[in-house]
C-alpha atoms as a PDB file:
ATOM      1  CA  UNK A   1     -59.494  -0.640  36.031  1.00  0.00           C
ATOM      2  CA  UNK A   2     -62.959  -1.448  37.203  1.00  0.00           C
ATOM      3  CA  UNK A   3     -63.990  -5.101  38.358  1.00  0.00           C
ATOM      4  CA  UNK A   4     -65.862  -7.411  35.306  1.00  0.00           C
ATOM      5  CA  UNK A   5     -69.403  -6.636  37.079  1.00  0.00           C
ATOM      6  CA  UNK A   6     -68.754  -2.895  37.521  1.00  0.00           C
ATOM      7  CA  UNK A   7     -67.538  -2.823  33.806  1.00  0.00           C
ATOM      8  CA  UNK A   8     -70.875  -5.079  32.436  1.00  0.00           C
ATOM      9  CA  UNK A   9     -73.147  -2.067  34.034  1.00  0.00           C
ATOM     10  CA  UNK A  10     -71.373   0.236  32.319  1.00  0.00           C
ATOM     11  CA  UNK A  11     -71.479  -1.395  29.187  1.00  0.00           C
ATOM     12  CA  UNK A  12     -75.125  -1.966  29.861  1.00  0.00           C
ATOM     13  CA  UNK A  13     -75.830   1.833  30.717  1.00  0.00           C
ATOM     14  CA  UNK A  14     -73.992   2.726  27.276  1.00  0.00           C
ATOM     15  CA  UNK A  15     -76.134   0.086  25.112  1.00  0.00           C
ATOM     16  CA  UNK A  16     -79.472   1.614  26.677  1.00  0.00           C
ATOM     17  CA  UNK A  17     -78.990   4.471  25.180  1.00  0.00           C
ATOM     18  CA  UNK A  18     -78.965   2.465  21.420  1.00  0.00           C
ATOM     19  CA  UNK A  19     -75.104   4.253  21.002  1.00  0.00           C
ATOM     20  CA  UNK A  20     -74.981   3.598  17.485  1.00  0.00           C
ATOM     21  CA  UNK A  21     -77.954   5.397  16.124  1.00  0.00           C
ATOM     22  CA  UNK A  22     -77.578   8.067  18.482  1.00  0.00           C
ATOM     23  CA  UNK A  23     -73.982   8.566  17.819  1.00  0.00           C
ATOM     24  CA  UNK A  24     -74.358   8.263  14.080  1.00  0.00           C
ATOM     25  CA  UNK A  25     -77.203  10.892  14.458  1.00  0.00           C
ATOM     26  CA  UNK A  26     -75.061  13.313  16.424  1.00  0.00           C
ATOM     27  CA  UNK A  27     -72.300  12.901  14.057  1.00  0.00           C
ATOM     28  CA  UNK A  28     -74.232  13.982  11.310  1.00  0.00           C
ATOM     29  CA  UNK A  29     -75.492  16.996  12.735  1.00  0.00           C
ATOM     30  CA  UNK A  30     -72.341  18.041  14.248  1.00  0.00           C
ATOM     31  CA  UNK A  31     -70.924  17.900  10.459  1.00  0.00           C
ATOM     32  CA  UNK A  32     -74.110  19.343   8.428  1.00  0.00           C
ATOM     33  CA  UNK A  33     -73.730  22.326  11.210  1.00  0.00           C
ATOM     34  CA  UNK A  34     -70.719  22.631  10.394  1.00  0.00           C
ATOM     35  CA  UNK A  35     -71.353  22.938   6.621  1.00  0.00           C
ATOM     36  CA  UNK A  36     -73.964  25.102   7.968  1.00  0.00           C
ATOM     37  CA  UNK A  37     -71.336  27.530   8.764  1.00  0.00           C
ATOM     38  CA  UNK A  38     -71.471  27.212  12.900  1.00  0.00           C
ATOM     39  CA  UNK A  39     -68.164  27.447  14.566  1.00  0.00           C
ATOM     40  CA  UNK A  40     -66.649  23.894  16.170  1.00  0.00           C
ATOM     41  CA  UNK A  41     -68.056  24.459  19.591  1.00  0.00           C
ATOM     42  CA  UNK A  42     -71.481  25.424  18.377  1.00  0.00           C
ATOM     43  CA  UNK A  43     -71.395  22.184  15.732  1.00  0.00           C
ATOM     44  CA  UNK A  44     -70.739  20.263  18.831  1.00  0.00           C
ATOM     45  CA  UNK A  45     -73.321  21.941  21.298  1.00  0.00           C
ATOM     46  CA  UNK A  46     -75.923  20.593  18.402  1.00  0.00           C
ATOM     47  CA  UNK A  47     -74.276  16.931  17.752  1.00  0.00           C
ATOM     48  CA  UNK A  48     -74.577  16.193  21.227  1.00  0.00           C
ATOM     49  CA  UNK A  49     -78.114  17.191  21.652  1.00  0.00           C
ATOM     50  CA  UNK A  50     -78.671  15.019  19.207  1.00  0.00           C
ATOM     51  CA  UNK A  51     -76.946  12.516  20.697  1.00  0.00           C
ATOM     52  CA  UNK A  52     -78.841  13.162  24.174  1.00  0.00           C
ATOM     53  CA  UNK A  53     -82.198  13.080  22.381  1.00  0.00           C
ATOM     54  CA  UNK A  54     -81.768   9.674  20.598  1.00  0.00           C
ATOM     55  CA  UNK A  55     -80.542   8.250  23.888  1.00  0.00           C
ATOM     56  CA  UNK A  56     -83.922   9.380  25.707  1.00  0.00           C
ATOM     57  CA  UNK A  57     -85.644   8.000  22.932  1.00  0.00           C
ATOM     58  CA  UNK A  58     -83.411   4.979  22.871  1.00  0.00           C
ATOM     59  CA  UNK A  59     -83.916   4.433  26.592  1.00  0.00           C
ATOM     60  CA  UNK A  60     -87.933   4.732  26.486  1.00  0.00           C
ATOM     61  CA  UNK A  61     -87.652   2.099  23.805  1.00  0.00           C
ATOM     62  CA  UNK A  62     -86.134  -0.267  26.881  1.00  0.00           C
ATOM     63  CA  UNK A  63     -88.184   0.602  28.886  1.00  0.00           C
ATOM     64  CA  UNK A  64     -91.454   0.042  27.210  1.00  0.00           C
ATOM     65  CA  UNK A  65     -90.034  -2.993  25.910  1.00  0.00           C
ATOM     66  CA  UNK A  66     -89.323  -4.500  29.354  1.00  0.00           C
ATOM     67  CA  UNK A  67     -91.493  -7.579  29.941  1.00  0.00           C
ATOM     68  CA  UNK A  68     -90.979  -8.516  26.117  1.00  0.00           C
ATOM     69  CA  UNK A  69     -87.176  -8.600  26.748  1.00  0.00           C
ATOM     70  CA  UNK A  70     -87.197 -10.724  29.166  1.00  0.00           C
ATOM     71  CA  UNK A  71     -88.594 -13.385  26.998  1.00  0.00           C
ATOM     72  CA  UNK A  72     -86.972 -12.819  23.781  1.00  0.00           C
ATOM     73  CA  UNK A  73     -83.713 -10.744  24.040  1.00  0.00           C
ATOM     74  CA  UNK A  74     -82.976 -11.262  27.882  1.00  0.00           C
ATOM     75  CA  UNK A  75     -79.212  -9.830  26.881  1.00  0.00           C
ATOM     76  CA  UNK A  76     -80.408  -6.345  26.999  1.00  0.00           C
ATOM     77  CA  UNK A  77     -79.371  -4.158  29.571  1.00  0.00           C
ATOM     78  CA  UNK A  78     -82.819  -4.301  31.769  1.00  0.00           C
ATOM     79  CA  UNK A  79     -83.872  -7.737  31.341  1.00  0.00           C
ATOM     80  CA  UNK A  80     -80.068  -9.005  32.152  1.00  0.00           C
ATOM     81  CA  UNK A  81     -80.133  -6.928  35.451  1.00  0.00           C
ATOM     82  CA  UNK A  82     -77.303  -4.286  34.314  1.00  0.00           C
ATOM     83  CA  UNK A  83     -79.545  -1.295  34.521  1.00  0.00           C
ATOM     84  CA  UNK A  84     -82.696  -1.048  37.260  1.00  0.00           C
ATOM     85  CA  UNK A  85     -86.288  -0.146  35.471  1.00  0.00           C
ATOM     86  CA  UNK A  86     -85.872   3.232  37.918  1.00  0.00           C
ATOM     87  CA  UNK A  87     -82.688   3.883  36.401  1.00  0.00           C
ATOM     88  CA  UNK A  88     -83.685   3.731  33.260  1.00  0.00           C
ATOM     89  CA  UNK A  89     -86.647   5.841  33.475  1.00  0.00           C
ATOM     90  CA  UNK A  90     -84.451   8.284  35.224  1.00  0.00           C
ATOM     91  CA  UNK A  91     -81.829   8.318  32.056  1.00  0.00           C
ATOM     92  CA  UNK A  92     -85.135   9.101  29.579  1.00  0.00           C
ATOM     93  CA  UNK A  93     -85.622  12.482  31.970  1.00  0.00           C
ATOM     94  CA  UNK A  94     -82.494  13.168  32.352  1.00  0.00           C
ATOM     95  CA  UNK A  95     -81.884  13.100  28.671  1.00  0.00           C
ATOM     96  CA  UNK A  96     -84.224  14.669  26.906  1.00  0.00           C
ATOM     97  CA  UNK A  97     -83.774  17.734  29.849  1.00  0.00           C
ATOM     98  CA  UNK A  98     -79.753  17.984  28.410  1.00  0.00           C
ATOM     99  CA  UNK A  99     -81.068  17.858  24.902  1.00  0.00           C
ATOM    100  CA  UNK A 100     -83.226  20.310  25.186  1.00  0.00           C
ATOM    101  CA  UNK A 101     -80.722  22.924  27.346  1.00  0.00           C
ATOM    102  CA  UNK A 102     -78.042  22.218  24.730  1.00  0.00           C
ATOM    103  CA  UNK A 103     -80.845  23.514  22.147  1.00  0.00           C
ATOM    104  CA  UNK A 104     -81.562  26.675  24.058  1.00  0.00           C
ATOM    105  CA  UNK A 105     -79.124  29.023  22.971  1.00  0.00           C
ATOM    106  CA  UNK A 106     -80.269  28.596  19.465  1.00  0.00           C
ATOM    107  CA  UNK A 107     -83.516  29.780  19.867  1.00  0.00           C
ATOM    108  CA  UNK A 108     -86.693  28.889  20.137  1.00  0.00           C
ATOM    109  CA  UNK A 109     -87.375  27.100  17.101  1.00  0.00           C
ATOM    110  CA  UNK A 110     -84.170  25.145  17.404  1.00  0.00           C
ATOM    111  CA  UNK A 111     -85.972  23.943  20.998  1.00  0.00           C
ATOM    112  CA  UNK A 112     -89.094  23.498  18.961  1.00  0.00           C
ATOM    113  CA  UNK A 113     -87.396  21.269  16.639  1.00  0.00           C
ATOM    114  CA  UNK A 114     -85.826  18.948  19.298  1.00  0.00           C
ATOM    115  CA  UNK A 115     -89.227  18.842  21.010  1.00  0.00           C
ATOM    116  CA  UNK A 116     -90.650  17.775  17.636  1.00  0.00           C
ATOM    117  CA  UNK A 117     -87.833  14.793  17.491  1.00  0.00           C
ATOM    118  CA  UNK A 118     -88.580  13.814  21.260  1.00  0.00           C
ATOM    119  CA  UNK A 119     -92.117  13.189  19.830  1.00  0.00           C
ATOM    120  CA  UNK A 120     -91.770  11.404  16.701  1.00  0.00           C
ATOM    121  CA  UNK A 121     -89.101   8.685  18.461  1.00  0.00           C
ATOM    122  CA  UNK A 122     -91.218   8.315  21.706  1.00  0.00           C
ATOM    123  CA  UNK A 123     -94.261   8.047  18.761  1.00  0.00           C
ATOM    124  CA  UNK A 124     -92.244   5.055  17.424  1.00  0.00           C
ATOM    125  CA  UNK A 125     -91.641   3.736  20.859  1.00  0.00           C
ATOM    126  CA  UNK A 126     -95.380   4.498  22.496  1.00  0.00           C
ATOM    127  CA  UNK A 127     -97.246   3.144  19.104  1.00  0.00           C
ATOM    128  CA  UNK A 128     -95.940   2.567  15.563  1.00  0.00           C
ATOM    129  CA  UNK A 129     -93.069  -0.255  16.748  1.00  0.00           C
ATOM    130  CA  UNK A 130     -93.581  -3.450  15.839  1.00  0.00           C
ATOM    131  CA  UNK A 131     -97.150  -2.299  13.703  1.00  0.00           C
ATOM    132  CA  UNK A 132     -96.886  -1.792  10.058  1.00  0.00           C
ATOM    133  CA  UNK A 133     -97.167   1.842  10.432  1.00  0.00           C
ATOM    134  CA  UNK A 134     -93.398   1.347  11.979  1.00  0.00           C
ATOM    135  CA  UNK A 135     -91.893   3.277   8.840  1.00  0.00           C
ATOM    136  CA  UNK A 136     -93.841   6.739   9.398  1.00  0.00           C
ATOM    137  CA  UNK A 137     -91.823   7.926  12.257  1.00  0.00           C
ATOM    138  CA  UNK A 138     -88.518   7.276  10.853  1.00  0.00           C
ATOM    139  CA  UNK A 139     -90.099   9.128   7.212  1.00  0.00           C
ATOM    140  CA  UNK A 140     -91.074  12.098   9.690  1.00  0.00           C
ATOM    141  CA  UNK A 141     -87.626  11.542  11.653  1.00  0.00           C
ATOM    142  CA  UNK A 142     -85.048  11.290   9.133  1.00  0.00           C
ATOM    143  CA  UNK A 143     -85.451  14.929   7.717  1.00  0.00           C
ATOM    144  CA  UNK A 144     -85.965  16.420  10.676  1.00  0.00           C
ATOM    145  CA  UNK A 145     -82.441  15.750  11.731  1.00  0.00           C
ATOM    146  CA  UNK A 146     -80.350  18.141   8.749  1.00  0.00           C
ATOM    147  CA  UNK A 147     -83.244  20.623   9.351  1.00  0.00           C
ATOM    148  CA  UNK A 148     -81.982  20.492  13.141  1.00  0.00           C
ATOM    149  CA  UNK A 149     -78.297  20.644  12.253  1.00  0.00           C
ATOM    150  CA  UNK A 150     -78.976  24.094   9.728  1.00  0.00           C
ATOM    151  CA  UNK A 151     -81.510  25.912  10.987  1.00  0.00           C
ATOM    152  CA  UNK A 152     -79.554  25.515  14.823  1.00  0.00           C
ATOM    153  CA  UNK A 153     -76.668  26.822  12.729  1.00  0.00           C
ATOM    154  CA  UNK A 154     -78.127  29.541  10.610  1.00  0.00           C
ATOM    155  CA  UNK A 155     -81.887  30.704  11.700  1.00  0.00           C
ATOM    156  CA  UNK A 156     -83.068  29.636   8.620  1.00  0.00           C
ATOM    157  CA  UNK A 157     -83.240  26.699   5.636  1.00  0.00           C
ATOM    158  CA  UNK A 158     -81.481  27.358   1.956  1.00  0.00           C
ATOM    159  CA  UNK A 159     -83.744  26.324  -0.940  1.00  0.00           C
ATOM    160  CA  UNK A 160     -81.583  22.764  -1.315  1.00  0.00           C
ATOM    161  CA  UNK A 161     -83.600  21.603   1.069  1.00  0.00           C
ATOM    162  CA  UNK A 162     -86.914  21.524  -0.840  1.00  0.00           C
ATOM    163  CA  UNK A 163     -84.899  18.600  -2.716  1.00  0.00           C
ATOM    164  CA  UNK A 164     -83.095  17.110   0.366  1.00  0.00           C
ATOM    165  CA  UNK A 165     -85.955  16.806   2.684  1.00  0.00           C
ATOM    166  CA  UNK A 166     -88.746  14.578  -0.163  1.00  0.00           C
ATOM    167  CA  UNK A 167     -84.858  12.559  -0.415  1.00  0.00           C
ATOM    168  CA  UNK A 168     -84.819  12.205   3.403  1.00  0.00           C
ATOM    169  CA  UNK A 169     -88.216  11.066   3.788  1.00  0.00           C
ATOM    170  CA  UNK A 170     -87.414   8.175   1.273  1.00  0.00           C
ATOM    171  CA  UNK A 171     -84.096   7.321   3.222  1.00  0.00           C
ATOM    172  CA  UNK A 172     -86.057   7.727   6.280  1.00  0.00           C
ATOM    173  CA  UNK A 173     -88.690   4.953   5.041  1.00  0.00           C
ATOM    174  CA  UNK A 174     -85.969   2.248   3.539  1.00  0.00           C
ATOM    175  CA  UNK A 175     -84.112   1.915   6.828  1.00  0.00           C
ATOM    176  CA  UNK A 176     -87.439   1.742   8.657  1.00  0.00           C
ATOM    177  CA  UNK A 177     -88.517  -1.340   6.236  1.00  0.00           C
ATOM    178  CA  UNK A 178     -84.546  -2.440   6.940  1.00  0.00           C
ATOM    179  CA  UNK A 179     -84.770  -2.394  10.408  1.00  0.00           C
ATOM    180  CA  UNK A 180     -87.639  -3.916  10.554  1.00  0.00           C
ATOM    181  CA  UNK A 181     -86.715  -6.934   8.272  1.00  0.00           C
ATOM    182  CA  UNK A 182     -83.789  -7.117  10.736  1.00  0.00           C
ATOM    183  CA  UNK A 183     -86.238  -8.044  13.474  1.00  0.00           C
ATOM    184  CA  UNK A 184     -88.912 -10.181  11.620  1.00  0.00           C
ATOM    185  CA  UNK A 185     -87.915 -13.406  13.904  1.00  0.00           C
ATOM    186  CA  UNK A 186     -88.202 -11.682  17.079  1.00  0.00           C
ATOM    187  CA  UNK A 187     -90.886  -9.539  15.814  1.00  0.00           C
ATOM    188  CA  UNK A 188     -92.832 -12.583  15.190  1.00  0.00           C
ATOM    189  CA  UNK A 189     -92.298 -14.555  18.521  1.00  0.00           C
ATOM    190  CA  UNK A 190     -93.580 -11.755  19.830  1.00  0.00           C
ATOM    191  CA  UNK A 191     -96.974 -11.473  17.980  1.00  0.00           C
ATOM    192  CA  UNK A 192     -96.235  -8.947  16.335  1.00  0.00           C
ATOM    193  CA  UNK A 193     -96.828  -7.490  12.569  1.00  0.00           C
ATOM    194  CA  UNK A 194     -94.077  -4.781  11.318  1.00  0.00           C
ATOM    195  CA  UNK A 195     -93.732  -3.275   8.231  1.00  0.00           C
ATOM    196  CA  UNK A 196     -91.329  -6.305   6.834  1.00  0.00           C
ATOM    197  CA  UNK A 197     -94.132  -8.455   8.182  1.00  0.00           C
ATOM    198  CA  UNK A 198     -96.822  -7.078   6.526  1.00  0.00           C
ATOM    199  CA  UNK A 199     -94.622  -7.025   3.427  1.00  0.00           C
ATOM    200  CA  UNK A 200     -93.071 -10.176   3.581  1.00  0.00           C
ATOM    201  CA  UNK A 201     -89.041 -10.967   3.767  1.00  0.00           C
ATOM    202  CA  UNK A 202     -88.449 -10.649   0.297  1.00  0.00           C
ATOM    203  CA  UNK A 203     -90.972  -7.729  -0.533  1.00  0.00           C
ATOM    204  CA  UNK A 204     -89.722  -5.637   2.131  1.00  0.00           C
ATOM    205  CA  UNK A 205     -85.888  -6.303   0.857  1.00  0.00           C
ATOM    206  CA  UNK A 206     -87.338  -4.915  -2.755  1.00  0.00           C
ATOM    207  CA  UNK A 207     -88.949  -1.879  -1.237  1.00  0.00           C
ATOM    208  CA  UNK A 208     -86.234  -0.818   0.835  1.00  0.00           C
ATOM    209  CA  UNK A 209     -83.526  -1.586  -1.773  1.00  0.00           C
ATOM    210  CA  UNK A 210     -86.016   0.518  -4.151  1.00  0.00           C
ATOM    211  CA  UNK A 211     -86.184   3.110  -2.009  1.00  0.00           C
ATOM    212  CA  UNK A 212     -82.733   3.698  -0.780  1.00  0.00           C
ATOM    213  CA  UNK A 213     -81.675   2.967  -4.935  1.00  0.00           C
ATOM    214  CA  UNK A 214     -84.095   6.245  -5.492  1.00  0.00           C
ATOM    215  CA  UNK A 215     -82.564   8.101  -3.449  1.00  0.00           C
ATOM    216  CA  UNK A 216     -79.045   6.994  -4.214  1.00  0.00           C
ATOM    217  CA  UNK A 217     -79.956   8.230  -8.170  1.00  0.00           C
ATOM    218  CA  UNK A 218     -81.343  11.423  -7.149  1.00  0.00           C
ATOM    219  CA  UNK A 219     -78.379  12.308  -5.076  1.00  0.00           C
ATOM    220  CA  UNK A 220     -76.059  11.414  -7.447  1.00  0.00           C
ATOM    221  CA  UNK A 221     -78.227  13.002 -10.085  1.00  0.00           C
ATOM    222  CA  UNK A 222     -78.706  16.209  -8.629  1.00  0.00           C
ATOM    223  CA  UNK A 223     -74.700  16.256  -7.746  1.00  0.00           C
ATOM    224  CA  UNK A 224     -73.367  15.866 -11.527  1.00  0.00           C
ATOM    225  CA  UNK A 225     -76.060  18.482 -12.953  1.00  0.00           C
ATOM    226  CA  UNK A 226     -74.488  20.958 -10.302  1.00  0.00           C
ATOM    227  CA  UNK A 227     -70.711  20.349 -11.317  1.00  0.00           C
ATOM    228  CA  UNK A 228     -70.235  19.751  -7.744  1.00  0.00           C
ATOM    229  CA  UNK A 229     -66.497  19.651  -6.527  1.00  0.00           C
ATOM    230  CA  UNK A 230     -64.458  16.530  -7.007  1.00  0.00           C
ATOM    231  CA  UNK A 231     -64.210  15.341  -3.013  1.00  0.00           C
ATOM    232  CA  UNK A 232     -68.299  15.924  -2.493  1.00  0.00           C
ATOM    233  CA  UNK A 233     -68.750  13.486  -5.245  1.00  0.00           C
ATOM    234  CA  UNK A 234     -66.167  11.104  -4.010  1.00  0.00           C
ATOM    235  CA  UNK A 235     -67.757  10.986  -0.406  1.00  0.00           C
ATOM    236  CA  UNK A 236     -71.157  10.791  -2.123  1.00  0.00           C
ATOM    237  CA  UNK A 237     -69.954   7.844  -4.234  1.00  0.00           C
ATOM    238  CA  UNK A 238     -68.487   6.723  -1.313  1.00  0.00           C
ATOM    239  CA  UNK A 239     -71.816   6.576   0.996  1.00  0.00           C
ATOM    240  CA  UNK A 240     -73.773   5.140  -2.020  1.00  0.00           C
ATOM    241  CA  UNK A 241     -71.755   2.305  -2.127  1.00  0.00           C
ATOM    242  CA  UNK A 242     -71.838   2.117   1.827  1.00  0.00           C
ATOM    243  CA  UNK A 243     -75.820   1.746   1.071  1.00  0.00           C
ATOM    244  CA  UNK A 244     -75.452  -0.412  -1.741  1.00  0.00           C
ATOM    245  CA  UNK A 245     -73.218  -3.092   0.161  1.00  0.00           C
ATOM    246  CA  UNK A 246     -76.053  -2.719   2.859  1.00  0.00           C
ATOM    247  CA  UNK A 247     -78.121  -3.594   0.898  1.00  0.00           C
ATOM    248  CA  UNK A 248     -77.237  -6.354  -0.905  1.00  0.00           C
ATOM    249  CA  UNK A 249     -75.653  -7.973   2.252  1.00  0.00           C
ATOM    250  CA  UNK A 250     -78.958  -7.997   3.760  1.00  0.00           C
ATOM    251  CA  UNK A 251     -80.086  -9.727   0.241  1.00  0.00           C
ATOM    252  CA  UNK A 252     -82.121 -13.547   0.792  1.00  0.00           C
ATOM    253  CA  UNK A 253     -83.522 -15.492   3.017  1.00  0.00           C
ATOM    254  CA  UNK A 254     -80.568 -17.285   4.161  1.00  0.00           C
ATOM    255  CA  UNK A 255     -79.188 -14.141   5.846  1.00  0.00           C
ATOM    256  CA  UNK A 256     -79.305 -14.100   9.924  1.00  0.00           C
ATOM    257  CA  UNK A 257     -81.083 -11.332  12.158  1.00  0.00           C
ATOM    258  CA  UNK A 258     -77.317 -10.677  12.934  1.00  0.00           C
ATOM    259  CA  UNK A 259     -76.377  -9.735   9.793  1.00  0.00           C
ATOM    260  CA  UNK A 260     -79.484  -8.114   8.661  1.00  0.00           C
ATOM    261  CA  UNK A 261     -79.075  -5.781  11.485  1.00  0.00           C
ATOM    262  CA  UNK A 262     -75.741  -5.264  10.512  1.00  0.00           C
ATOM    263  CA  UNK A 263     -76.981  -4.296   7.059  1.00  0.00           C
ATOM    264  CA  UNK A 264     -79.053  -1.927   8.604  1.00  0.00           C
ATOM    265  CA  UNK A 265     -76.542  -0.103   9.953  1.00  0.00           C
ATOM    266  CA  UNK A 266     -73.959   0.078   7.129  1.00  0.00           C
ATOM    267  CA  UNK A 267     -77.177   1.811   4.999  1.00  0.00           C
ATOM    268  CA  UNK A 268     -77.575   4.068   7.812  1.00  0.00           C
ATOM    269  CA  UNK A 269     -73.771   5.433   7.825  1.00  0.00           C
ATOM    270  CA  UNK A 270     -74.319   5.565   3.924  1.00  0.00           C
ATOM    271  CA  UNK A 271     -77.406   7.674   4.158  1.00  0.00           C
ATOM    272  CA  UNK A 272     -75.363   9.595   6.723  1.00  0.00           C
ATOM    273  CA  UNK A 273     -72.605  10.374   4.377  1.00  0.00           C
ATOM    274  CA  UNK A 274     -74.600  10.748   1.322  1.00  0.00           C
ATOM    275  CA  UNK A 275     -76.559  13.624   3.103  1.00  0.00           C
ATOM    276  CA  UNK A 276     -73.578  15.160   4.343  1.00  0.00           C
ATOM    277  CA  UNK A 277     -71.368  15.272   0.963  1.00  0.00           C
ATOM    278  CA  UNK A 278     -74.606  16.320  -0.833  1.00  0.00           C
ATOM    279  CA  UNK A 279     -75.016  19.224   0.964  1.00  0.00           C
ATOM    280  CA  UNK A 280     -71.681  20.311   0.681  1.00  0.00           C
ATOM    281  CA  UNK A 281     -71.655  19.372  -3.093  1.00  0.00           C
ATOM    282  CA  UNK A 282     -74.527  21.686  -3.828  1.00  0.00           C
ATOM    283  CA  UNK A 283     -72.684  24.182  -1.145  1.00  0.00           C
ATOM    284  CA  UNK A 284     -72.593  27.084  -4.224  1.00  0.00           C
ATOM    285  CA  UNK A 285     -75.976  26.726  -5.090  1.00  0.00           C
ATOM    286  CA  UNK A 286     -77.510  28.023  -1.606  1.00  0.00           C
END
């Protein structure tokens, strides 16, 4: 077993990478390629791109972030002296180069597409964090992930997707405005106007809970009118009420940063499952 210091590095190596977006992300497209029709080894290949992606993009994040750190969340990995600045600059590289080999043999538009993602999340990193423009990169984000996952898979995107990807875009936007409202404190020590700041606490919890409660509808909607199969629905029902108790945990002004975070990510594994049983609810209809 490794000595306490050697196991805080590693702990703090893991956490720059932001492991639970970028696991949750590579999940999902591992299982949507799947659906997709790609054989287990290929699914993987593509979930942990993914997953190699969102750590680059999770590690510029750090990075840029820094100086800020130091002052208001000194736990994180650089600030607390786990990981070295050179180090983590190193990880970004090293990264986004695996993400991008384990999108090769897919072709060229598969590479295109993680390029694409590398974009939009450094976008979010180099310019729309912490502004109230914060939302547009996860909108632009969030459907670019299942178009990833199928068109890595197959070469090409089914018709569905005219109806998943306006859904994703709204998903994309409600956990931007949740994450967001997660940070409002820290946000605001640090002069700085997000999305939920611009909004307000209590605005931004209506917008995102209107947003994710669209989508949620839709979803559910769309499901019944296409007699999907009985264990779709049940994993659909199953993610809506994941977003639902997301939401409403995250409801008032009395709840902590803590557990508004934690909110967050409960609606993000919803939105995660709700995609995923959708698309195999609607499976007969591509």
């Amino acid at each position: 077993m490794p000595p306490p210091d050697a196991r805080r590095r590693l702990a703090g190596f893991v956490r720059l990478g932001h492991p639970f977006p970028s696991l949750l992300d590579g999940a999902a497209t591992a299982a949507i390629a799947t659906l997709a029709g790609a054989d287990p080894w290929a699914a993987a290949r593509l979930g942990a791109s993914m997953v190699a992606l969102q750590v680059s993009i999770g590690a510029v994040n750090d990075v840029l972030d820094a100086r800020a750190d130091a002052e208001h969340k000194p736990g994180k990995p650089i600030p607390a002296g786990l990981v070295g600045l050179d180090t983590a600059r190193a990880v970004v590289v090293v990264s986004a180069t695996i993400g991008l080999i384990l999108a090769a043999p897919f072709g060229p538009g598969c590479v295109a597409l993680a390029g694409l993602g590398l974009a939009i999340g450094y976008g979010y990193d180099l310019v729309a964090k912490g502004t109230s423009w914060s939302w547009l990169p996860f909108a632009l984000g969030t459907p670019l992930l299942p178009v990833f996952a199928w068109f890595g898979a197959t070469g090409r995107l089914p018709w569905t997707f005219a109806i998943l990807l306006p859904l994703a875009v709204l998903a994309g936007t409600g956990l931007a405005i949740a994450n967001a409202r997660a940070d409002l404190e820290r946000d605001a020590s640090a002069g700085l106007a997000s999305v939920a700041g611009r909004l307000g606490p209590g605005r931004a919890w209506l917008v995102q809970a209107a947003l994710l409660a669209a989508v949620v509808v839709i979803a559910l909607g769309t499901l019944w009118g296409a007699a999907a199969a009985a264990p779709a629905v049940i994993a659909a029902v199953g993610g809506s009420l994941a977003i639902a108790a997301g939401i409403g945990w995250a409801r008032g002004g009395e709840a902590s940063a803590a557990r508004r975070e934690r909110a967050w990510e409960i609606e993000a594994v919803g939105v995660a499952v709700l995609a995923t049983a959708w698309l195999a609810g609607i499976g007969d209809l591509r």
